[in-house]
PDB file of N, CA and C in Angstrom:
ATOM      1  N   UNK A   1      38.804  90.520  41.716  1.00  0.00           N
ATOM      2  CA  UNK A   1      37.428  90.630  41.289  1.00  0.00           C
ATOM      3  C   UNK A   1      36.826  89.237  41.122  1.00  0.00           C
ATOM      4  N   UNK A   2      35.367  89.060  41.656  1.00  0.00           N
ATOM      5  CA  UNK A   2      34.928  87.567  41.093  1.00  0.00           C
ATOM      6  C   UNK A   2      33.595  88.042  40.302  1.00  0.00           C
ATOM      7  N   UNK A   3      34.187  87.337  38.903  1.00  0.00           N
ATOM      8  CA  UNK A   3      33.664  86.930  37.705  1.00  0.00           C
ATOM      9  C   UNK A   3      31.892  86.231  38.032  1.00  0.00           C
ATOM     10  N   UNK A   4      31.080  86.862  37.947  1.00  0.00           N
ATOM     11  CA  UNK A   4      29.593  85.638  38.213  1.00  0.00           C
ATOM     12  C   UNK A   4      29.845  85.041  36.754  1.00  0.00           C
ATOM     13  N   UNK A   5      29.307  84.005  37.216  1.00  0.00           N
ATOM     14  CA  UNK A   5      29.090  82.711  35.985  1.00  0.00           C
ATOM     15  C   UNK A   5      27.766  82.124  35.828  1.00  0.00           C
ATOM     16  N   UNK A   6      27.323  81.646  34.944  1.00  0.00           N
ATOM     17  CA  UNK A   6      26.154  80.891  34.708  1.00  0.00           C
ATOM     18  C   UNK A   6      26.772  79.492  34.175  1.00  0.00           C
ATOM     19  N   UNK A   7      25.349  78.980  34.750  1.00  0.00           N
ATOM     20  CA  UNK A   7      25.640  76.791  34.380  1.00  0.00           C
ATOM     21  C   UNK A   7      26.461  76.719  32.922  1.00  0.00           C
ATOM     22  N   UNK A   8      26.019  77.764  32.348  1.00  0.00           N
ATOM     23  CA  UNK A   8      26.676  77.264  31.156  1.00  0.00           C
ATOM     24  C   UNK A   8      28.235  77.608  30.960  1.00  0.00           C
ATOM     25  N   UNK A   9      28.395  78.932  31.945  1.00  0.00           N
ATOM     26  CA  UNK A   9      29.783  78.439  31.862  1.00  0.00           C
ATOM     27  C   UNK A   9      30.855  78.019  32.390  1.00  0.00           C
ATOM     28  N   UNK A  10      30.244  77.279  33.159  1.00  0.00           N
ATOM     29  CA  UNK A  10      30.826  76.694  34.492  1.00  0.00           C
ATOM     30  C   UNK A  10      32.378  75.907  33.547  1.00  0.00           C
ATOM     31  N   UNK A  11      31.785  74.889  33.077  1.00  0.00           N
ATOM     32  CA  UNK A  11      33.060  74.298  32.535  1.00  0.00           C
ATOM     33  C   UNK A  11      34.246  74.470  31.547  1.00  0.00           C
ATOM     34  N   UNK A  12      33.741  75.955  31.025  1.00  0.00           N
ATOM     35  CA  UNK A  12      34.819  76.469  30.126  1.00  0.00           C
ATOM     36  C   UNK A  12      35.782  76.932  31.210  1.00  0.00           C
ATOM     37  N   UNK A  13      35.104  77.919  31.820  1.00  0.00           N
ATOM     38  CA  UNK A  13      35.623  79.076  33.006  1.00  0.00           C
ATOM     39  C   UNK A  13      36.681  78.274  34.404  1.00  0.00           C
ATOM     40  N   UNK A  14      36.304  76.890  33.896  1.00  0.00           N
ATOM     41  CA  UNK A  14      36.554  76.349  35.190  1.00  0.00           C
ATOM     42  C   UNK A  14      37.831  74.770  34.622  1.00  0.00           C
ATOM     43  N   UNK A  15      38.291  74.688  33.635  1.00  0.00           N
ATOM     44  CA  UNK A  15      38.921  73.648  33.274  1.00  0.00           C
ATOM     45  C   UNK A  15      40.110  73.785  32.743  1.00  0.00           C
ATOM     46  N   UNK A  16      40.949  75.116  32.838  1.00  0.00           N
ATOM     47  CA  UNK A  16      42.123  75.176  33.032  1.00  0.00           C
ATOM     48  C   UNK A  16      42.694  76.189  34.099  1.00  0.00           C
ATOM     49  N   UNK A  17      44.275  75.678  34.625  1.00  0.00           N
ATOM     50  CA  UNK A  17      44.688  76.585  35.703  1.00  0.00           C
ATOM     51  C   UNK A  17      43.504  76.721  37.430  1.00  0.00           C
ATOM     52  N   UNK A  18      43.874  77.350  37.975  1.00  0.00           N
ATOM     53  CA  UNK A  18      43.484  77.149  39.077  1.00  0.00           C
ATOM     54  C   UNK A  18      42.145  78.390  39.337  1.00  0.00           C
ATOM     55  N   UNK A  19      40.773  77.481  39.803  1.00  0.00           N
ATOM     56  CA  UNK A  19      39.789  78.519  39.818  1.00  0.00           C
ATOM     57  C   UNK A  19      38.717  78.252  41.213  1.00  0.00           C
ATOM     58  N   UNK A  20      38.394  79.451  42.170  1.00  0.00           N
ATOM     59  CA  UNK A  20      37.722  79.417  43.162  1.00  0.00           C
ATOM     60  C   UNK A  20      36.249  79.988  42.433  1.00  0.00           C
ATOM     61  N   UNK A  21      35.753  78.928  43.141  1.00  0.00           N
ATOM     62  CA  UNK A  21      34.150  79.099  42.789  1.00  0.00           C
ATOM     63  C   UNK A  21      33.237  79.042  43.997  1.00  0.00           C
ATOM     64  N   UNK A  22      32.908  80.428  43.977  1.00  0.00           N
ATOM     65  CA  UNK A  22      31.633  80.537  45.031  1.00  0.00           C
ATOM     66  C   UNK A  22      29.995  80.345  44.827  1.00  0.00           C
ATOM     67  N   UNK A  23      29.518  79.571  45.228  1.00  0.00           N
ATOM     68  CA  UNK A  23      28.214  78.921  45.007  1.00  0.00           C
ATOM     69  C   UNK A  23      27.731  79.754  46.518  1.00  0.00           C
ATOM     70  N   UNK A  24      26.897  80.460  45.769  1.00  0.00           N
ATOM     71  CA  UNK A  24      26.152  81.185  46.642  1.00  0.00           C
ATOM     72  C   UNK A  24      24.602  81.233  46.554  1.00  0.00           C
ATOM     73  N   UNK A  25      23.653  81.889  47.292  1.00  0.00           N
ATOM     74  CA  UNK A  25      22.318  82.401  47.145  1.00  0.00           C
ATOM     75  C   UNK A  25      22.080  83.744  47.076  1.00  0.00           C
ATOM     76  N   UNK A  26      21.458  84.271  46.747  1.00  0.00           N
ATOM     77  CA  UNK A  26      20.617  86.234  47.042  1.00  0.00           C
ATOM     78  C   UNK A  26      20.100  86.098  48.122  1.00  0.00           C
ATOM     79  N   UNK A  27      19.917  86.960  48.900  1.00  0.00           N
ATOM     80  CA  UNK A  27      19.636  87.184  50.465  1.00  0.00           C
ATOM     81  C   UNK A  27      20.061  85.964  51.364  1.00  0.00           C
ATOM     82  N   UNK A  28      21.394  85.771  51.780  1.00  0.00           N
ATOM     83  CA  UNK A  28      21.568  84.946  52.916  1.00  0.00           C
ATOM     84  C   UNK A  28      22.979  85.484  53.116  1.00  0.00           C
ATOM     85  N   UNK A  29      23.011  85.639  54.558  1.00  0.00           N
ATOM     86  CA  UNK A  29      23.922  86.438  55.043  1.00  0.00           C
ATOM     87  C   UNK A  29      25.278  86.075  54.903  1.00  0.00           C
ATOM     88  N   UNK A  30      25.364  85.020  55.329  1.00  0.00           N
ATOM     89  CA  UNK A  30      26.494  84.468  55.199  1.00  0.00           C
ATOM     90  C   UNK A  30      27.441  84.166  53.657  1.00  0.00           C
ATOM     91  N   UNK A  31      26.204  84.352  52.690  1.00  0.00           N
ATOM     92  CA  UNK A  31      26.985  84.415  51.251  1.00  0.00           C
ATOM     93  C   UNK A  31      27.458  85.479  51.028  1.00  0.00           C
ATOM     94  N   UNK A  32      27.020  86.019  51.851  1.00  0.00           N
ATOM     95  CA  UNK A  32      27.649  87.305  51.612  1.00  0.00           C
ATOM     96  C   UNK A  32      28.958  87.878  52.422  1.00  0.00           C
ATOM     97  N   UNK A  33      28.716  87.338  53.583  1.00  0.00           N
ATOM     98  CA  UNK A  33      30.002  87.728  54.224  1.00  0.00           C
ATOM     99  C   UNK A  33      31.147  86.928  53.378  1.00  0.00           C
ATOM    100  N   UNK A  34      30.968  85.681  52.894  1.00  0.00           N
ATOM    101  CA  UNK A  34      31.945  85.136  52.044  1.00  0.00           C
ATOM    102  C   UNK A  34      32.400  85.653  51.075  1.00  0.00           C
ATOM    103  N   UNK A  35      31.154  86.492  50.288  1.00  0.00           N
ATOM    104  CA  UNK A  35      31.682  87.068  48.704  1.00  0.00           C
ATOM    105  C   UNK A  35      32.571  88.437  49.459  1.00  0.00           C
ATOM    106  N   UNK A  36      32.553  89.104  49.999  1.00  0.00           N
ATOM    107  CA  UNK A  36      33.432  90.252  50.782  1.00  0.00           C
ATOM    108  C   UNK A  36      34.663  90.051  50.901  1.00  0.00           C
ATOM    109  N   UNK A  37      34.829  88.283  52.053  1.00  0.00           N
ATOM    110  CA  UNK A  37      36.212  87.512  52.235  1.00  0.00           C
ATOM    111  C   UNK A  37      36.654  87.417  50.851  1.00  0.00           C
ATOM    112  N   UNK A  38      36.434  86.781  49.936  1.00  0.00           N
ATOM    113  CA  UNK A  38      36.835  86.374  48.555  1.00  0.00           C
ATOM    114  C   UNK A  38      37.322  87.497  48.301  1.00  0.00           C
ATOM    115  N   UNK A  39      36.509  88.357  47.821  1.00  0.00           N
ATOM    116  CA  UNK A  39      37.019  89.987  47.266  1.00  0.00           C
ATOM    117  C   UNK A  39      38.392  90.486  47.657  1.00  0.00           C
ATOM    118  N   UNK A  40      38.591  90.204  48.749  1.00  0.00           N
ATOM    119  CA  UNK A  40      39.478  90.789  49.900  1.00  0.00           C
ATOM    120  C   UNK A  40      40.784  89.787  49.277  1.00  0.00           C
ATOM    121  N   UNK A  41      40.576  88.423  49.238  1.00  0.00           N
ATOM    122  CA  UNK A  41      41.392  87.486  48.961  1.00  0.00           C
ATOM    123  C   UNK A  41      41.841  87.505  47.243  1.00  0.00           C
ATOM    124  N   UNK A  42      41.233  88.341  46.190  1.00  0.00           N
ATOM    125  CA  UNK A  42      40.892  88.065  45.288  1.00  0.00           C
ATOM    126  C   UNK A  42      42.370  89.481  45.458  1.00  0.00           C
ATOM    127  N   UNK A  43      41.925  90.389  45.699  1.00  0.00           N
ATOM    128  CA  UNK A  43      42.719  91.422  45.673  1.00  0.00           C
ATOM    129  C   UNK A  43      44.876  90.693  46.034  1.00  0.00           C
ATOM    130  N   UNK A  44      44.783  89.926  46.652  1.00  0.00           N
ATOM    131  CA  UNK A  44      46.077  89.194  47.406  1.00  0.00           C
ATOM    132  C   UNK A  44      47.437  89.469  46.370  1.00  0.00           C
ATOM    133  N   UNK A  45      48.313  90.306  46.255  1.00  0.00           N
ATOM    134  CA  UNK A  45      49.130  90.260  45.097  1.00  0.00           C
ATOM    135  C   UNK A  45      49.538  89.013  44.562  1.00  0.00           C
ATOM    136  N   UNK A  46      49.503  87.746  45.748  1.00  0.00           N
ATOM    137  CA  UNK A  46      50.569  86.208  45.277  1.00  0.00           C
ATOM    138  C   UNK A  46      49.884  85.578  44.595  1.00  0.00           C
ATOM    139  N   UNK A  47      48.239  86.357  44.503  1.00  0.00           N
ATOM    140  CA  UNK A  47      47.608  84.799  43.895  1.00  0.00           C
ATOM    141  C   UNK A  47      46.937  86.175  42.476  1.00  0.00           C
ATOM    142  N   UNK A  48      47.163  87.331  42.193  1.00  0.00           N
ATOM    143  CA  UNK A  48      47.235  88.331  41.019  1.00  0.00           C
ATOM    144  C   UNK A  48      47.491  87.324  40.147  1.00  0.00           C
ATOM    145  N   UNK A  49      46.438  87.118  38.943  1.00  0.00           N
ATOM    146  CA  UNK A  49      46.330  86.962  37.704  1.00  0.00           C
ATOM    147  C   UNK A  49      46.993  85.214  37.616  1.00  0.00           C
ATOM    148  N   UNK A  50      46.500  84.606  39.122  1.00  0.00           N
ATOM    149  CA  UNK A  50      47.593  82.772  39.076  1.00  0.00           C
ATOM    150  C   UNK A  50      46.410  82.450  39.109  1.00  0.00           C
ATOM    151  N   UNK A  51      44.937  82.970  39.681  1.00  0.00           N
ATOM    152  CA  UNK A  51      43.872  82.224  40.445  1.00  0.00           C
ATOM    153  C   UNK A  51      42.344  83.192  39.511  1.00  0.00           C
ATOM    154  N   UNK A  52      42.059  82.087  39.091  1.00  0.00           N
ATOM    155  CA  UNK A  52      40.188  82.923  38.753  1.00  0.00           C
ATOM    156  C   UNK A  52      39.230  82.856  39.697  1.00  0.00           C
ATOM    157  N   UNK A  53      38.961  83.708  40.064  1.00  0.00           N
ATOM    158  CA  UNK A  53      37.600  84.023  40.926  1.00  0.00           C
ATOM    159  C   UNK A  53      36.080  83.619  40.106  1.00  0.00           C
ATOM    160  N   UNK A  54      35.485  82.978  40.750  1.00  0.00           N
ATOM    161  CA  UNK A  54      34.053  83.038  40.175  1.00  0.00           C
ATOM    162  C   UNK A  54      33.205  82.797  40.737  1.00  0.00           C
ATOM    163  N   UNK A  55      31.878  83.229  40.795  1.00  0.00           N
ATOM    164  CA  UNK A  55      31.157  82.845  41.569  1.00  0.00           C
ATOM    165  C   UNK A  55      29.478  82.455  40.650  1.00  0.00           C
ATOM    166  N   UNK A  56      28.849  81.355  41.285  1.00  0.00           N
ATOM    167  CA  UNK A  56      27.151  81.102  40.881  1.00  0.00           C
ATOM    168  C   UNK A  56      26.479  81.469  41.907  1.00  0.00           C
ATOM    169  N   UNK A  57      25.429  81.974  41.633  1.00  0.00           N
ATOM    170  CA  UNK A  57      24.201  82.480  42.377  1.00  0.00           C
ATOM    171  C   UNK A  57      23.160  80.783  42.093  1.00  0.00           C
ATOM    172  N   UNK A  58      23.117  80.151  43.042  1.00  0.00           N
ATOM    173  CA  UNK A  58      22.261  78.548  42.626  1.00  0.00           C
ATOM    174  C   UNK A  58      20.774  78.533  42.421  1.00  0.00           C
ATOM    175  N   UNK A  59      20.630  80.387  43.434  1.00  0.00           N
ATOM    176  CA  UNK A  59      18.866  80.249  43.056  1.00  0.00           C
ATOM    177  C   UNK A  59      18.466  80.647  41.737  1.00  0.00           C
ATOM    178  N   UNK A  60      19.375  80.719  40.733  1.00  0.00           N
ATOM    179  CA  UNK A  60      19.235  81.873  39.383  1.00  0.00           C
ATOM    180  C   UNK A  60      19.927  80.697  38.890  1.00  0.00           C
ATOM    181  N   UNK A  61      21.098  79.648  38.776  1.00  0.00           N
ATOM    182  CA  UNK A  61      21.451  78.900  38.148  1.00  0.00           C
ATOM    183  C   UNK A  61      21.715  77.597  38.892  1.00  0.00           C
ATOM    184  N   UNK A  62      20.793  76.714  38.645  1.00  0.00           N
ATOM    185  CA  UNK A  62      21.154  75.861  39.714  1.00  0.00           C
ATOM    186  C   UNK A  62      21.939  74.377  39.231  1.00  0.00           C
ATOM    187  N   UNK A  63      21.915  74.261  37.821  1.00  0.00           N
ATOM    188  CA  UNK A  63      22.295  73.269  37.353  1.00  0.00           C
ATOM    189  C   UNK A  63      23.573  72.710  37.714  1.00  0.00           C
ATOM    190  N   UNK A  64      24.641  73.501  37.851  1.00  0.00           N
ATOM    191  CA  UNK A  64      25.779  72.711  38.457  1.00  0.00           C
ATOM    192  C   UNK A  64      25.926  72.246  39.460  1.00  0.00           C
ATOM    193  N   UNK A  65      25.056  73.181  40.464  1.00  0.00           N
ATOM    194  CA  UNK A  65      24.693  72.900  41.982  1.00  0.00           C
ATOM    195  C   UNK A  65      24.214  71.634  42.150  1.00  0.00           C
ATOM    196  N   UNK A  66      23.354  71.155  41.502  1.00  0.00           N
ATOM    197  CA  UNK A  66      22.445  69.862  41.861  1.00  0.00           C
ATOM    198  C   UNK A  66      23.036  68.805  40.938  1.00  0.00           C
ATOM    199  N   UNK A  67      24.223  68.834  39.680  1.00  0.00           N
ATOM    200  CA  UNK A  67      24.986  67.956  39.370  1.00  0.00           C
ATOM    201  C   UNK A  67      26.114  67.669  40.406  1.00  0.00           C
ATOM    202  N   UNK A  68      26.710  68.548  41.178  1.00  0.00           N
ATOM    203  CA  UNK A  68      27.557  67.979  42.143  1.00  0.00           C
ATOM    204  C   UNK A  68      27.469  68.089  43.423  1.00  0.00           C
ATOM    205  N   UNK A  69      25.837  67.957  43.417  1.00  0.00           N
ATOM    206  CA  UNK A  69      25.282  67.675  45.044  1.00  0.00           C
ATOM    207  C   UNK A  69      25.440  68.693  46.280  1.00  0.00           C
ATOM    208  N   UNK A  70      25.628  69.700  45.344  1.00  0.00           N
ATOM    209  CA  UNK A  70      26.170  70.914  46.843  1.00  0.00           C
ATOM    210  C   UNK A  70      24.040  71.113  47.226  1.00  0.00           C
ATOM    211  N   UNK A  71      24.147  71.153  48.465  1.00  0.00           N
ATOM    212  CA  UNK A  71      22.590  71.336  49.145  1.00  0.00           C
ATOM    213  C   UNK A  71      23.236  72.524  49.840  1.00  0.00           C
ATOM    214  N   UNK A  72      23.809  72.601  50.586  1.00  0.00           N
ATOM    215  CA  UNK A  72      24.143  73.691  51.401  1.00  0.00           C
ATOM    216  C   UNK A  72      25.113  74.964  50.936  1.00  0.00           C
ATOM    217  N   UNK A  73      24.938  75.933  51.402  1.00  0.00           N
ATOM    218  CA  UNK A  73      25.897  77.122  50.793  1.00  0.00           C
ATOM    219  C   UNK A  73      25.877  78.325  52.016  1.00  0.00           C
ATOM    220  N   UNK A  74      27.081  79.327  51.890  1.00  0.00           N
ATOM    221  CA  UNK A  74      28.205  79.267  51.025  1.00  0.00           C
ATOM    222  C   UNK A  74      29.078  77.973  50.930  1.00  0.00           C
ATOM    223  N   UNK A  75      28.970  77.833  49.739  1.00  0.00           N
ATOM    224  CA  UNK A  75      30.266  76.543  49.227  1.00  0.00           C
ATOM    225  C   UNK A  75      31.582  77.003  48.530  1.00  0.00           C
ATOM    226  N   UNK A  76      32.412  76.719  48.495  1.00  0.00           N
ATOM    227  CA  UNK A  76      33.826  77.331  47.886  1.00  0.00           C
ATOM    228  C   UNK A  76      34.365  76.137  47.662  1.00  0.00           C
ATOM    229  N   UNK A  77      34.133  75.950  46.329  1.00  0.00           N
ATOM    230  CA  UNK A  77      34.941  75.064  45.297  1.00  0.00           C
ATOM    231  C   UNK A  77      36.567  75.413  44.831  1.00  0.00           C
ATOM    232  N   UNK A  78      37.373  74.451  45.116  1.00  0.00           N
ATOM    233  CA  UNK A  78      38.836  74.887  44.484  1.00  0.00           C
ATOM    234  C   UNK A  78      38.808  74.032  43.341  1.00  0.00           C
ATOM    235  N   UNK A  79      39.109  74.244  42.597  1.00  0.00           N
ATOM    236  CA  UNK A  79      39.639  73.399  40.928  1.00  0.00           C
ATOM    237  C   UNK A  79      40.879  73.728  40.290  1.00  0.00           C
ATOM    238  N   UNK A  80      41.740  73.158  40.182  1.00  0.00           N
ATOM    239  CA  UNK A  80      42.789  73.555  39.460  1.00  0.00           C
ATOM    240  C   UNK A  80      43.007  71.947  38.393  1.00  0.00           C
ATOM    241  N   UNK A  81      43.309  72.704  37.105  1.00  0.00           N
ATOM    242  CA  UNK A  81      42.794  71.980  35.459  1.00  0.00           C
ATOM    243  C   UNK A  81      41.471  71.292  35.564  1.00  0.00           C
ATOM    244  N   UNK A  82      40.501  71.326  36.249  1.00  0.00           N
ATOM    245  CA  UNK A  82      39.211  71.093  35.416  1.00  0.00           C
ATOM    246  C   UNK A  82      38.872  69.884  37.238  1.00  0.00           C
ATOM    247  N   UNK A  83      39.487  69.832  37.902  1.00  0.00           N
ATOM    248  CA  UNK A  83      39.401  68.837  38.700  1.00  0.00           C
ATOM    249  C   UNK A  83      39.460  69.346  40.193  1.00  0.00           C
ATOM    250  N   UNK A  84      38.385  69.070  40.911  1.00  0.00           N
ATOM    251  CA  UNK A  84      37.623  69.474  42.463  1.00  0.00           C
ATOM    252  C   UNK A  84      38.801  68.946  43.404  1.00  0.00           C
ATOM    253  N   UNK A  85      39.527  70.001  43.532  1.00  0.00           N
ATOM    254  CA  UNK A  85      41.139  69.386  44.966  1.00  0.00           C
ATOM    255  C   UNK A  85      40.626  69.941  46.509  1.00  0.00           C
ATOM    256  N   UNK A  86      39.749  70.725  46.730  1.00  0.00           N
ATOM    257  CA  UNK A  86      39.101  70.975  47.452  1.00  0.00           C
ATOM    258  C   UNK A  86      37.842  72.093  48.089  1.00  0.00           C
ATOM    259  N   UNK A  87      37.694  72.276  49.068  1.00  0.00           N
ATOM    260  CA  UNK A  87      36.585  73.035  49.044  1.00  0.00           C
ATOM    261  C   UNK A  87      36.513  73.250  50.770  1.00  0.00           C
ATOM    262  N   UNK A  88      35.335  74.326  51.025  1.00  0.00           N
ATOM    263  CA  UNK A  88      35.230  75.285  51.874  1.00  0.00           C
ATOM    264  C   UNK A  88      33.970  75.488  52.287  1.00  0.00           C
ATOM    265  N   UNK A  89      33.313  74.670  53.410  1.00  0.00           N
ATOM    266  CA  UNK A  89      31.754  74.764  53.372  1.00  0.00           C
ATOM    267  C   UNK A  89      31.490  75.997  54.433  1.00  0.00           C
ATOM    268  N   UNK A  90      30.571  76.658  54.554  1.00  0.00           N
ATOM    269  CA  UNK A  90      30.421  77.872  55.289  1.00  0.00           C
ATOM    270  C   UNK A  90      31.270  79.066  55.100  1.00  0.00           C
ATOM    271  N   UNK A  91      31.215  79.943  56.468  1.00  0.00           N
ATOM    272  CA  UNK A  91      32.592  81.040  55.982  1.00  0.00           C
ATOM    273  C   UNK A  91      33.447  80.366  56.350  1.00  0.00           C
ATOM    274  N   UNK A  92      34.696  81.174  55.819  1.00  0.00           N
ATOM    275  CA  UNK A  92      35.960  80.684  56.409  1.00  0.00           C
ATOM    276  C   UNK A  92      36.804  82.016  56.228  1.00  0.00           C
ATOM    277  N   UNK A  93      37.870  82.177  56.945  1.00  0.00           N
ATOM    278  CA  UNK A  93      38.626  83.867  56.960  1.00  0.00           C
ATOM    279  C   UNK A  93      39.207  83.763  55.571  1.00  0.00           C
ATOM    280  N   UNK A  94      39.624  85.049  55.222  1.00  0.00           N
ATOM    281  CA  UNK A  94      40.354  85.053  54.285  1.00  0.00           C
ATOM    282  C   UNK A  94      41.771  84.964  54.216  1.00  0.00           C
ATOM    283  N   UNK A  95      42.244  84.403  55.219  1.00  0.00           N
ATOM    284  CA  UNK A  95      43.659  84.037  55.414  1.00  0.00           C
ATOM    285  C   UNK A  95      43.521  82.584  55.268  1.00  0.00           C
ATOM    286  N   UNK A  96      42.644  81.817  55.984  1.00  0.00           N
ATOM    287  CA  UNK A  96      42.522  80.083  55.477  1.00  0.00           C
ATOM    288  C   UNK A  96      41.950  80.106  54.122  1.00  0.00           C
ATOM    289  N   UNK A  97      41.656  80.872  53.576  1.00  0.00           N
ATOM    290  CA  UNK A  97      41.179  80.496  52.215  1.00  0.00           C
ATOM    291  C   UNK A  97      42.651  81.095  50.760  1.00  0.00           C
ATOM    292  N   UNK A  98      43.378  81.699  51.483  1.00  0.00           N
ATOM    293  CA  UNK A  98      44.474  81.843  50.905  1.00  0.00           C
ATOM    294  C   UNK A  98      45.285  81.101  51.438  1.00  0.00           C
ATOM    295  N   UNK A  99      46.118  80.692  52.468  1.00  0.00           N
ATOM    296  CA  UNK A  99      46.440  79.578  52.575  1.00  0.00           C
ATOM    297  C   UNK A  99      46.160  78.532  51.841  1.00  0.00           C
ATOM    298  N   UNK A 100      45.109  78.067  51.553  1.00  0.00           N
ATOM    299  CA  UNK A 100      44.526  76.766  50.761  1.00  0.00           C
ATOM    300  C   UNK A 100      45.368  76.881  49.516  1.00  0.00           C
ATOM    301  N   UNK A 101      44.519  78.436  48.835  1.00  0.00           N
ATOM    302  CA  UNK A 101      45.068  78.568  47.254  1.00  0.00           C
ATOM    303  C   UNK A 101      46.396  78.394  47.006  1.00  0.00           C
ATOM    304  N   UNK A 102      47.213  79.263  47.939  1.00  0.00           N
ATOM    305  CA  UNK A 102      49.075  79.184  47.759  1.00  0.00           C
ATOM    306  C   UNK A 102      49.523  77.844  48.218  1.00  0.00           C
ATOM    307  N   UNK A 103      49.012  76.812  48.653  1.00  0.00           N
ATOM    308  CA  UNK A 103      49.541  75.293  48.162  1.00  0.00           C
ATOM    309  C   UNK A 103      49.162  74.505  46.824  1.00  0.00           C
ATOM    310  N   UNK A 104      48.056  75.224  46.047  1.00  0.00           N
ATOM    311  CA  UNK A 104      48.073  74.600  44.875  1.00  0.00           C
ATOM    312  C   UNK A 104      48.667  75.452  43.892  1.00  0.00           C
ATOM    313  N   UNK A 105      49.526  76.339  44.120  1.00  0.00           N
ATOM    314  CA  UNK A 105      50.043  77.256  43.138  1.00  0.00           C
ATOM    315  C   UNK A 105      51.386  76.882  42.889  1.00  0.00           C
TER     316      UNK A 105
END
């Protein structure tokens, strides 16, 4: 399941253990085909209860968005303890985006 978040709680939600964050928009297609992939990936038994899902909507909260310069979206932030190890601009399958996660686990 991914958790929506607001600016404000970006940094509680996001500063321990390992957390995917989808920075998305409302009506654009492609955020959406991403939030589907995620879902799909979110479900994965190896990464069950190791990995937090979350996602911001930037047109409804944009403050974190424009503190760490994301202009473009879908964006997929990886963080594990509070610190940006990598990320995912556009779609990407949900097999490269699990791949990613099960090397920081």
């Amino acid at each position: 399941m991914i958790k929506p978040i607001s600016d404000e709680m970006y940094a509680k939600a996001t500063k321990d253990g390992l957390a995917v964050i989808d920075f998305r928009m409302d009506f654009c297609s492609p955020c959406t085909a991403m939030d589907h992939i995620l879902a799909d990936v979110a479900d994965d038994q190896r990464l069950n209860n190791r990995v937090k899902f979350l996602s911001i909507t930037v047109n409804r909260h944009f403050e974190v968005a424009s503190a760490l310069g994301i202009q473009h979206v879908p964006l997929v932030l990886i963080k594990r303890n509070g610190q940006i190890v990598n990320h995912l601009a556009g779609v990407h399958s949900g097999r490269q985006v699990t791949d990613m996660l099960l090397q920081y686990l």
